[in-house]
C-alpha atoms as a PDB file:
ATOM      1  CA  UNK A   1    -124.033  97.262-113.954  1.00  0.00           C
ATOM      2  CA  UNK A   2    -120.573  95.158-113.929  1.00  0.00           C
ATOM      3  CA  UNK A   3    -122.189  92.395-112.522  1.00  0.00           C
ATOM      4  CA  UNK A   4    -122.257  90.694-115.658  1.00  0.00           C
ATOM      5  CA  UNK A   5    -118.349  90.954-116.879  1.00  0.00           C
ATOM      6  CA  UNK A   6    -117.002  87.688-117.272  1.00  0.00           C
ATOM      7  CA  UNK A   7    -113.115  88.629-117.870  1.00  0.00           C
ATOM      8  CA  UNK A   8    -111.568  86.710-115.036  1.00  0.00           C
ATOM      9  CA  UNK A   9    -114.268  84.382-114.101  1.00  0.00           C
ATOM     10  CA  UNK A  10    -114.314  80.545-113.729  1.00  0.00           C
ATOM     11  CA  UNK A  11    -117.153  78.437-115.265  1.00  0.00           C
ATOM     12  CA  UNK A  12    -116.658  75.062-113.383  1.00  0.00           C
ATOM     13  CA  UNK A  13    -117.267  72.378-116.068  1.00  0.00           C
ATOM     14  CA  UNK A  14    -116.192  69.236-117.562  1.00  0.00           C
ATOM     15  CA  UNK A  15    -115.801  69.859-121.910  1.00  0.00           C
ATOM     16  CA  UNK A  16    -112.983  69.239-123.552  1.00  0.00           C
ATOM     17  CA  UNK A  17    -112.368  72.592-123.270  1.00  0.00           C
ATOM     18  CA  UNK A  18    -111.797  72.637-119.745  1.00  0.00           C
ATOM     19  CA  UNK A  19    -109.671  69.351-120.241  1.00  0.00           C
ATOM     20  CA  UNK A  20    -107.370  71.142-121.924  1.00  0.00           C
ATOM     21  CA  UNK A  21    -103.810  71.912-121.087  1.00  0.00           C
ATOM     22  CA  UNK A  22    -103.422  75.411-119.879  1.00  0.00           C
ATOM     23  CA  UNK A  23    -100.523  75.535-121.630  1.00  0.00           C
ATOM     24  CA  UNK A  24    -101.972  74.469-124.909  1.00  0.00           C
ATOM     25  CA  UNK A  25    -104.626  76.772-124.634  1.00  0.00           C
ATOM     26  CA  UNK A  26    -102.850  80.262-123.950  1.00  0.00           C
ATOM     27  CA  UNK A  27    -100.893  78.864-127.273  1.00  0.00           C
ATOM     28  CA  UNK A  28    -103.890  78.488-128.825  1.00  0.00           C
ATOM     29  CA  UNK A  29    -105.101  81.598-128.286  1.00  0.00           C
ATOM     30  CA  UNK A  30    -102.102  83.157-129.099  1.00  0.00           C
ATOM     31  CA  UNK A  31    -102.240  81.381-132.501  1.00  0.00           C
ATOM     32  CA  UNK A  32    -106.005  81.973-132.986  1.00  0.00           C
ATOM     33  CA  UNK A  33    -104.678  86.091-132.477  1.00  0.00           C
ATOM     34  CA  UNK A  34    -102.530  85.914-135.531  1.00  0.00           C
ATOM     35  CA  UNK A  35    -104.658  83.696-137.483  1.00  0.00           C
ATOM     36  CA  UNK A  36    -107.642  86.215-137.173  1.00  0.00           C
ATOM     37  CA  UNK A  37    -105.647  88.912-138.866  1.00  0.00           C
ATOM     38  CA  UNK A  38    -105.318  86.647-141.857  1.00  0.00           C
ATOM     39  CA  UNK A  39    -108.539  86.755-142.590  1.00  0.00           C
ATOM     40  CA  UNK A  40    -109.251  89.744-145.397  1.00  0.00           C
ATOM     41  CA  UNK A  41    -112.298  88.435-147.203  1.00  0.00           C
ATOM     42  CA  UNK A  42    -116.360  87.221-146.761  1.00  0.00           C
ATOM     43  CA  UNK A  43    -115.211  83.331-146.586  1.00  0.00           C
ATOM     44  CA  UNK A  44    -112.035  83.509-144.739  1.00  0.00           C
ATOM     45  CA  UNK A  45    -114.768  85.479-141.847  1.00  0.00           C
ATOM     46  CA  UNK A  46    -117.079  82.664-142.407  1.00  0.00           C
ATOM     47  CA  UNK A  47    -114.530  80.058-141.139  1.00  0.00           C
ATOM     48  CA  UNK A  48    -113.726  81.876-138.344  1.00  0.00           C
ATOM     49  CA  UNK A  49    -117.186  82.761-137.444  1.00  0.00           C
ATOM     50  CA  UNK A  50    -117.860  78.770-137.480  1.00  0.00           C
ATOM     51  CA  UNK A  51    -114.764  78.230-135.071  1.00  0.00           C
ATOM     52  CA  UNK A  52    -115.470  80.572-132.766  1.00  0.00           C
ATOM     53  CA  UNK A  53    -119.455  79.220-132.437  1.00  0.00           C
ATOM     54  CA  UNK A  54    -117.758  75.573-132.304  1.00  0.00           C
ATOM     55  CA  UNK A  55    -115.481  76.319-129.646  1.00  0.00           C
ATOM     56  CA  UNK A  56    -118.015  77.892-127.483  1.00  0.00           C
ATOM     57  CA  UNK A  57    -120.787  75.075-128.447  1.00  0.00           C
ATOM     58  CA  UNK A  58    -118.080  72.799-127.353  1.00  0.00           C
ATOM     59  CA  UNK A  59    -116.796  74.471-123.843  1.00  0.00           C
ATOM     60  CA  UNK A  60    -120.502  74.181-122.795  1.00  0.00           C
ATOM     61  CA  UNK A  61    -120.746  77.834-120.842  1.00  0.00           C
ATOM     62  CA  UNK A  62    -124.209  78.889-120.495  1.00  0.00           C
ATOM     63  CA  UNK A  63    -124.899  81.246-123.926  1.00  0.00           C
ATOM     64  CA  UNK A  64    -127.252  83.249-121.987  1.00  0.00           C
ATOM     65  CA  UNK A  65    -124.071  83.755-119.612  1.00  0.00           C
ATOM     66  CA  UNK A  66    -121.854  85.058-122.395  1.00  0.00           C
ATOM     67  CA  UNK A  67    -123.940  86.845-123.962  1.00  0.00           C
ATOM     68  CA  UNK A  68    -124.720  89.129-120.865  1.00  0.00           C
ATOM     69  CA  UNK A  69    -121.288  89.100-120.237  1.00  0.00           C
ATOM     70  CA  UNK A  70    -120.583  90.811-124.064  1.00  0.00           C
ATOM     71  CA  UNK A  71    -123.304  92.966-123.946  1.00  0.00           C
ATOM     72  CA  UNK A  72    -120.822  95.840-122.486  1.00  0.00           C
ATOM     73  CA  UNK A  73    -118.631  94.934-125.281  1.00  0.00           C
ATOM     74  CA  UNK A  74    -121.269  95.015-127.958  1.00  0.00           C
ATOM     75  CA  UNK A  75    -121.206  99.175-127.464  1.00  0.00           C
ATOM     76  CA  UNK A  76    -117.738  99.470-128.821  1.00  0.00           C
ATOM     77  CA  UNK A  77    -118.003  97.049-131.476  1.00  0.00           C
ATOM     78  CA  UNK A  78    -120.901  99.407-132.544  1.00  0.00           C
ATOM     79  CA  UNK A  79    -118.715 102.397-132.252  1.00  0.00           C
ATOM     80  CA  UNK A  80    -115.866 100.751-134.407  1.00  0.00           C
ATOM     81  CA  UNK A  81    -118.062  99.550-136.806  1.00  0.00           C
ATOM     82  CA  UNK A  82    -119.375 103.082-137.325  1.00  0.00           C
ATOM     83  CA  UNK A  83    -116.051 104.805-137.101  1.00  0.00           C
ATOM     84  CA  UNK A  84    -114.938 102.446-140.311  1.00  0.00           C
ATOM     85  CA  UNK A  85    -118.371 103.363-141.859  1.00  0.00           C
ATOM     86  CA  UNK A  86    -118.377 106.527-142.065  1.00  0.00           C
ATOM     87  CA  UNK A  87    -114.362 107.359-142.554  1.00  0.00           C
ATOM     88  CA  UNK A  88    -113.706 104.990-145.134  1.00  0.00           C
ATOM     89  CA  UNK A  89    -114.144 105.701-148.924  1.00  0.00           C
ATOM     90  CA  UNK A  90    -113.319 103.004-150.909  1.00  0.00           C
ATOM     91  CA  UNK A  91    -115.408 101.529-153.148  1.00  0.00           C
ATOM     92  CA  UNK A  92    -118.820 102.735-154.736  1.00  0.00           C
ATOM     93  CA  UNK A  93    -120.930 104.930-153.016  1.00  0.00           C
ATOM     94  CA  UNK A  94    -124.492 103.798-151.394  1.00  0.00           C
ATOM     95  CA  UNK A  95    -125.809 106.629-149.548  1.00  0.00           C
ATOM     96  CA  UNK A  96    -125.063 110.290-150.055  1.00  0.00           C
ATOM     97  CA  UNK A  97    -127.110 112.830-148.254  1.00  0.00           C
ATOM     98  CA  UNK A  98    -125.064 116.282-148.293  1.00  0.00           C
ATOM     99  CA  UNK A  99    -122.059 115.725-146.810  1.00  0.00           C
ATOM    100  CA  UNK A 100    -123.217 112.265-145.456  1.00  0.00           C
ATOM    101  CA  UNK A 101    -121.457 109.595-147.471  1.00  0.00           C
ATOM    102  CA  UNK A 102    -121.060 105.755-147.242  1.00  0.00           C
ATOM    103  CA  UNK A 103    -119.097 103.612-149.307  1.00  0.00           C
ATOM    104  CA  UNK A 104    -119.303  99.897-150.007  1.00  0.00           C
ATOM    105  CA  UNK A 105    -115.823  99.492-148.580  1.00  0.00           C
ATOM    106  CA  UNK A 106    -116.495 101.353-145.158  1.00  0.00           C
ATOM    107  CA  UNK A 107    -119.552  98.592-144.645  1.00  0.00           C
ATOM    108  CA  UNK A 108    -117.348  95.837-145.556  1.00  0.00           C
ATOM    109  CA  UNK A 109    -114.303  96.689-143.350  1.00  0.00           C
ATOM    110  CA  UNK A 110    -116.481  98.182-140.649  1.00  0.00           C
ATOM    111  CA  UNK A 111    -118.544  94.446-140.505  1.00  0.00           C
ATOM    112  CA  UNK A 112    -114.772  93.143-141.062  1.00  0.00           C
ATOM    113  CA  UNK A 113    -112.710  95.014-138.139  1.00  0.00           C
ATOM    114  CA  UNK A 114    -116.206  94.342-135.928  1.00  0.00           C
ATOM    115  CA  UNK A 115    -116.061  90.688-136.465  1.00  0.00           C
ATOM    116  CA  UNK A 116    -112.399  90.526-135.465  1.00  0.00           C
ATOM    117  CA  UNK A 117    -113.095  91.914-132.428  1.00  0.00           C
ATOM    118  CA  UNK A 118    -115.703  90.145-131.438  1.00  0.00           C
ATOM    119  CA  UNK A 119    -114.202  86.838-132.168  1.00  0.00           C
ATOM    120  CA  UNK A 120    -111.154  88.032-130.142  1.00  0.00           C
ATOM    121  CA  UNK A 121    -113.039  88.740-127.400  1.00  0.00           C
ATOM    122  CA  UNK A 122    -114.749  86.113-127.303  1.00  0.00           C
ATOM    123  CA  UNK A 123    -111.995  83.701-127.624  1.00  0.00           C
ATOM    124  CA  UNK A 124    -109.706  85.131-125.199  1.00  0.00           C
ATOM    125  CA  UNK A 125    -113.123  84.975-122.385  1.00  0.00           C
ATOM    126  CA  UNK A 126    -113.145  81.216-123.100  1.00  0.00           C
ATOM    127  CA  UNK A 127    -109.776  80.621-121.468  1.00  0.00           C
ATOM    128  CA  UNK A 128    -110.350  82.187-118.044  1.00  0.00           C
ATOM    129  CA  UNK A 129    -113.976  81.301-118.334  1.00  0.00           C
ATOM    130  CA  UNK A 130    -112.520  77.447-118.856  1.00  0.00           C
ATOM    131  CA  UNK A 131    -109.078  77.618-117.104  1.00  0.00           C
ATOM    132  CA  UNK A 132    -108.606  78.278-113.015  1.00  0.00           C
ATOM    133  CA  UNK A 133    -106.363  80.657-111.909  1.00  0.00           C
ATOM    134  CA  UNK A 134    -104.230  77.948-110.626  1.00  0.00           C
ATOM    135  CA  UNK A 135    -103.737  76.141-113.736  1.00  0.00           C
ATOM    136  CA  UNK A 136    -103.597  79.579-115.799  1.00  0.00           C
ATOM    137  CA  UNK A 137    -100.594  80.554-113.377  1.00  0.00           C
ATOM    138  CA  UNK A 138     -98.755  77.359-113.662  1.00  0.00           C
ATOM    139  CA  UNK A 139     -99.344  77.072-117.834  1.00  0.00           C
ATOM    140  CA  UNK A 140     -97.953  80.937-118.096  1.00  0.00           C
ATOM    141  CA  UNK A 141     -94.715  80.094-115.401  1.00  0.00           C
ATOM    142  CA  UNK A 142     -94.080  77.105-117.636  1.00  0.00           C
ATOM    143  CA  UNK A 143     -94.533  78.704-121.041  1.00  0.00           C
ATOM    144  CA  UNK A 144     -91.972  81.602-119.593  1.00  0.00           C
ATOM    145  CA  UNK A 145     -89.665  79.642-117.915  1.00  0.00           C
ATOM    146  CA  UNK A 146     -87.024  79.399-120.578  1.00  0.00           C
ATOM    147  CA  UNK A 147     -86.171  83.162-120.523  1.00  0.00           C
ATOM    148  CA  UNK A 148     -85.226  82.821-116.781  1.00  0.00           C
ATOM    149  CA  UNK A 149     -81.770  82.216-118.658  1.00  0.00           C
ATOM    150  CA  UNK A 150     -82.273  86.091-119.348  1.00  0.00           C
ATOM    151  CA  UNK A 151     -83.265  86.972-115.928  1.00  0.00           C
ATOM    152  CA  UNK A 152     -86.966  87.005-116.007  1.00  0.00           C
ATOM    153  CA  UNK A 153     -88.921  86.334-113.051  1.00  0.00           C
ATOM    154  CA  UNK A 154     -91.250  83.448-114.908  1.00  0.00           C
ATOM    155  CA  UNK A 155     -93.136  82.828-111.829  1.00  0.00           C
ATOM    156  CA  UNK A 156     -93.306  85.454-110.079  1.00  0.00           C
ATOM    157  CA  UNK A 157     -94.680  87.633-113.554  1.00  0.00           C
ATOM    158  CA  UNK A 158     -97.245  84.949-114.004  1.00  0.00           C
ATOM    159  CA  UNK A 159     -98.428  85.266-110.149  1.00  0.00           C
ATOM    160  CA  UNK A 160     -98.919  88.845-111.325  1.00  0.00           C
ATOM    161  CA  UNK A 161    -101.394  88.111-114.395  1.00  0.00           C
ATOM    162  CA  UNK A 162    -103.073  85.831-113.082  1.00  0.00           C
ATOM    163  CA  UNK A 163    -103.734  87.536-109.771  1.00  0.00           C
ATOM    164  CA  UNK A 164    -104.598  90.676-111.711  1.00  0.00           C
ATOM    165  CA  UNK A 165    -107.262  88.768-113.709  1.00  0.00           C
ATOM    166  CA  UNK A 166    -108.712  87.316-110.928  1.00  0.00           C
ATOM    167  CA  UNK A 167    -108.822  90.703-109.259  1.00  0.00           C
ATOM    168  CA  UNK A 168    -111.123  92.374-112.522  1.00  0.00           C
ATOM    169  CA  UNK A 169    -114.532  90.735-111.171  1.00  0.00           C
ATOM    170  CA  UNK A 170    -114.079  91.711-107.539  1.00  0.00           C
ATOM    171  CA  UNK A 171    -112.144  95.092-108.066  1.00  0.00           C
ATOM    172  CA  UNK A 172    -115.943  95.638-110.894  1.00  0.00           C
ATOM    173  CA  UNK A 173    -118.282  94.811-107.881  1.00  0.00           C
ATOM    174  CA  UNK A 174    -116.658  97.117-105.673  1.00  0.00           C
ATOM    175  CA  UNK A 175    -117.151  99.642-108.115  1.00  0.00           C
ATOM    176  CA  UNK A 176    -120.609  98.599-108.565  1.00  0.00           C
ATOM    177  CA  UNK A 177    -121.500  99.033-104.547  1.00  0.00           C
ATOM    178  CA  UNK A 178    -119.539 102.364-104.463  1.00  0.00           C
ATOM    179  CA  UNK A 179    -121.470 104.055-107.228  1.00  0.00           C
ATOM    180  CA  UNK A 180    -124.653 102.861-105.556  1.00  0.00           C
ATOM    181  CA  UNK A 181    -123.677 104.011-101.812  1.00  0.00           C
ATOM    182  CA  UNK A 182    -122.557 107.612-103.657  1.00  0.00           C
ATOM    183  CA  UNK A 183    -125.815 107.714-105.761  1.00  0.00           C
ATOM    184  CA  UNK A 184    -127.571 107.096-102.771  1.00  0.00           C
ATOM    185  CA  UNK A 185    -125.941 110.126-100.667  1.00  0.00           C
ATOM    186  CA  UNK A 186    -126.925 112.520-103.501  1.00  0.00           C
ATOM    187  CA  UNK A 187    -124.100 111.952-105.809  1.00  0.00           C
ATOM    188  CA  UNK A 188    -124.605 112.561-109.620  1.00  0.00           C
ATOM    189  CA  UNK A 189    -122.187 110.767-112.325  1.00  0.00           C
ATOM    190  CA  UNK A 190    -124.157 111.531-115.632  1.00  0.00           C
ATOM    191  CA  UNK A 191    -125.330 115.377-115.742  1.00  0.00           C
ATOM    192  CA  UNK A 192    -123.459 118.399-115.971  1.00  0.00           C
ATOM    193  CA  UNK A 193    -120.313 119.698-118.010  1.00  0.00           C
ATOM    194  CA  UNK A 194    -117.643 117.402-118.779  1.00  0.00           C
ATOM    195  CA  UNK A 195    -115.701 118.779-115.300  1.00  0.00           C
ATOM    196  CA  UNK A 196    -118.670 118.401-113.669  1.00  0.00           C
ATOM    197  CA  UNK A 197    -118.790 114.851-114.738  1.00  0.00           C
ATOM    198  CA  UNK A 198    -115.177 114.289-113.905  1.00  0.00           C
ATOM    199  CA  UNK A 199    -115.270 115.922-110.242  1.00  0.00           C
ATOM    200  CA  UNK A 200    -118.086 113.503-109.539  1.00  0.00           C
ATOM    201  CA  UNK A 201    -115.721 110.453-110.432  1.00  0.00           C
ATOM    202  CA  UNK A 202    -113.278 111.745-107.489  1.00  0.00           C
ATOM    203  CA  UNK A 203    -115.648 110.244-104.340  1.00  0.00           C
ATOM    204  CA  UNK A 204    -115.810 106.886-106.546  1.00  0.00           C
ATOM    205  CA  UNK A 205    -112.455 106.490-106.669  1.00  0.00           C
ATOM    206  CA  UNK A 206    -110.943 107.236-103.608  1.00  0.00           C
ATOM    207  CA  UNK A 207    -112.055 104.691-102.058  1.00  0.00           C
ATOM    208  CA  UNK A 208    -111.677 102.314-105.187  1.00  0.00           C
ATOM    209  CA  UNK A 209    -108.049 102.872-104.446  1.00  0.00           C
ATOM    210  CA  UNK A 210    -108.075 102.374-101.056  1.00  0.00           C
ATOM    211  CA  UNK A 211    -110.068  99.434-101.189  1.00  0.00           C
ATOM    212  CA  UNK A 212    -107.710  97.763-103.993  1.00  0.00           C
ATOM    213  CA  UNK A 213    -104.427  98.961-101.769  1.00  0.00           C
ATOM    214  CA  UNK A 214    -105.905  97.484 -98.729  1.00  0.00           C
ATOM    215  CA  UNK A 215    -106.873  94.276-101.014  1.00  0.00           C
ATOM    216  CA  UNK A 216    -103.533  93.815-101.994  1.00  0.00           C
ATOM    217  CA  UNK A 217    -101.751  94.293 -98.455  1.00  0.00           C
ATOM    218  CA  UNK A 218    -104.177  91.683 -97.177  1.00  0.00           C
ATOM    219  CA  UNK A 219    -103.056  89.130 -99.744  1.00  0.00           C
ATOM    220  CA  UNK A 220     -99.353  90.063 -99.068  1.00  0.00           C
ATOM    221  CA  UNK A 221     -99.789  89.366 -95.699  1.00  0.00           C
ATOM    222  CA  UNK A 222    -101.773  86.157 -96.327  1.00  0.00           C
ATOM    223  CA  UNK A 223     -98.936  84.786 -98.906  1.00  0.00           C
ATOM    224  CA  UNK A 224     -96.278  85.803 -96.232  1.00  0.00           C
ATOM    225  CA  UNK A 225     -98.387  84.033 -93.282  1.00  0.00           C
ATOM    226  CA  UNK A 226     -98.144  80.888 -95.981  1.00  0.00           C
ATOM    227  CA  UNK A 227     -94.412  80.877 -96.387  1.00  0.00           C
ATOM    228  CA  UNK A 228     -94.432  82.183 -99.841  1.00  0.00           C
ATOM    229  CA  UNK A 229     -90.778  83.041-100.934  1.00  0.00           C
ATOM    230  CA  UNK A 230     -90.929  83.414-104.838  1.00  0.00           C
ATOM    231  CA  UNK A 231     -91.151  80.883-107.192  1.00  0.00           C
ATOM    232  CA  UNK A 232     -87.359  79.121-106.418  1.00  0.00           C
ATOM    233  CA  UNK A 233     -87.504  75.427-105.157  1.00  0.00           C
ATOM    234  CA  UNK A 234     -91.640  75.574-104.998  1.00  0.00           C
ATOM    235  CA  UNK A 235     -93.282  72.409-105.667  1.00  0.00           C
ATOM    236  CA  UNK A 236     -96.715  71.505-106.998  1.00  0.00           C
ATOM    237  CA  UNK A 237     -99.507  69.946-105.983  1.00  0.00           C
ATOM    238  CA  UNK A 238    -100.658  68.902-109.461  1.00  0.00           C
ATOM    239  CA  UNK A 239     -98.615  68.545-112.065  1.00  0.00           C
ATOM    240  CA  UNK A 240     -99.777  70.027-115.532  1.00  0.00           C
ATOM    241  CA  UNK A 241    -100.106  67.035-118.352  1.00  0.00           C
ATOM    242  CA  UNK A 242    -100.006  67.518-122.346  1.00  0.00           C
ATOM    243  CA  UNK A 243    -101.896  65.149-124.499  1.00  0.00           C
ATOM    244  CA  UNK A 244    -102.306  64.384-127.403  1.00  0.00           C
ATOM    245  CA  UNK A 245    -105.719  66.324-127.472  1.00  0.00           C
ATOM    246  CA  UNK A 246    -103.658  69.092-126.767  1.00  0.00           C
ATOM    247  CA  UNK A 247    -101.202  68.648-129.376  1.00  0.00           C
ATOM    248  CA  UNK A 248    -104.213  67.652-132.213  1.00  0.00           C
ATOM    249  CA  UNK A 249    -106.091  71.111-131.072  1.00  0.00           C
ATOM    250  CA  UNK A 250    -102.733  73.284-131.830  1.00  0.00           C
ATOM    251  CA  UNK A 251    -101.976  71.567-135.107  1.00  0.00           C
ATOM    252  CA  UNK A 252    -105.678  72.314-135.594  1.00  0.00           C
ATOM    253  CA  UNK A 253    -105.056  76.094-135.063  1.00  0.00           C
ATOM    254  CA  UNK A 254    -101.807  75.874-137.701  1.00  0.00           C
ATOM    255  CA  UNK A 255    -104.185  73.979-140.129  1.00  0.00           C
ATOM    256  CA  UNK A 256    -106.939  76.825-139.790  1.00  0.00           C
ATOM    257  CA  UNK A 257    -104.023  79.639-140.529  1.00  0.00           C
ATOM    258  CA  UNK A 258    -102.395  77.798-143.284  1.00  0.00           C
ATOM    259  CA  UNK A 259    -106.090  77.633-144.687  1.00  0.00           C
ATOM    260  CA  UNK A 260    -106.691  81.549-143.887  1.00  0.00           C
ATOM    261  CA  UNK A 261    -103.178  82.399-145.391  1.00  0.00           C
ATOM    262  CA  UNK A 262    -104.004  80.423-149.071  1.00  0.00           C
ATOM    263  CA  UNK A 263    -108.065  82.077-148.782  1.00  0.00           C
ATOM    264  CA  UNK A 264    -106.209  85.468-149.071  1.00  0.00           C
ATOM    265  CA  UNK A 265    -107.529  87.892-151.649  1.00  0.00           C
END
């Protein structure tokens, strides 16, 4: 069921992709974020579509691999798309069957809002998919470090996310073995009333939380048993470089959303 999530995972590779700065990536995708909601119109979509294909072309992960991996996702894209369908009622209407109405505009910002998402998604995979946990820690301590003037633990919050992502696909297949060793003692999770339902959910997690709690002591103690002390006075073993890859890929990004801005209707 979860085996095929791929928030948090690590595709071992060699693209330029994977070259990439950390840092210069989490900006990238920060920029590629706002530059999506520039995008209001048919050929403004287009361009993005034809980024986000390049980019993943380009990272060389398996397609096969992301596509299982967005199946999951593909259900509420549906749902969204739908919502927007059938609540909007702009433009000219193409269907009426009693009270059943759909309007050119809830097609076009249903396919709009669904695209978003889905390029979002799919951009924001890319960087764990493409980035270790090391180097995703290390580009989010640097990229934070200058508010440490205003008291904010840089390293230690980017220890957090980035332990937290790499958490998702373990924390999923613990979930996954759970559900199978209740299902197999009799339990049911998908008939009955809605309380039914939810009383069922109460032997899966119990010991999902227990599990995590004891997950998280055991790396305490292991970080502890290492010397770990916080981020002050810590060295690393590899340093973090910028290019000038790096530097062409973000002007890139500013390129794309000046672009995007002008293709405004």
């Amino acid at each position: 069921m979860f085996k095929n999530i791929i928030i948090g995972q690590y595709i071992q590779g060699s693209s330029l992709i994977h070259r990439f700065d950390a840092r210069s990536k989490l900006i990238g995708v920060f920029i590629f974020v706002l530059v999506v909601f520039l995008a209001n119109n048919w050929t403004a979509y287009s361009i993005l579509g034809a980024v986000t294909i390049m980019t993943v072309l380009i990272s060389q992960v398996p397609l096969r691999f992301i596509y299982k991996g967005l199946r999951p996702v593909f259900i509420i894209i549906l749902i969204t798309f739908l919502l927007h369908l059938f609540m909007t009622k702009d433009g000219h209407l193409l269907l009426e069957i009693g009270w059943f109405e759909i309007y050119s505009g809830g097609v076009i910002q249903g396919a709009f809002i669904a695209m978003r998402l889905l390029f979002l998604i799919m951009m924001t995979s890319l960087l764990t998919l493409t980035t270790t946990p090391i180097d995703l820690t290390d580009g989010l301590e640097s990229l934070l470090s200058p508010f440490k003037r205003f008291g904010l633990p840089a390293h230690e919050l980017a220890l957090m996310m980035s332990i937290s992502l790499r958490f998702i696909p373990t924390l999923l297949q613990e979930t996954e073995k759970i559900i199978k060793a209740q299902m197999a003692r009799g339990a049911d999770f998908g008939s009955g009333s809605l309380k039914d339902r939810a009383r069922a959910l109460v032997p899966l997690l119990i010991p999902l939380f227990i599990n995590a709690f004891k997950r998280a002591e055991d790396l305490a103690l292991a970080m502890e048993a290492r010397g770990y002390r916080g981020g002050e006075g810590r060295t690393k073993l590899r340093e973090l470089q910028w290019s000038h890859k790096d530097s062409l890929m973000l002007v890139s990004l500013l390129l794309l959303a000046i672009l995007l801005f002008f293709l405004r209707s």
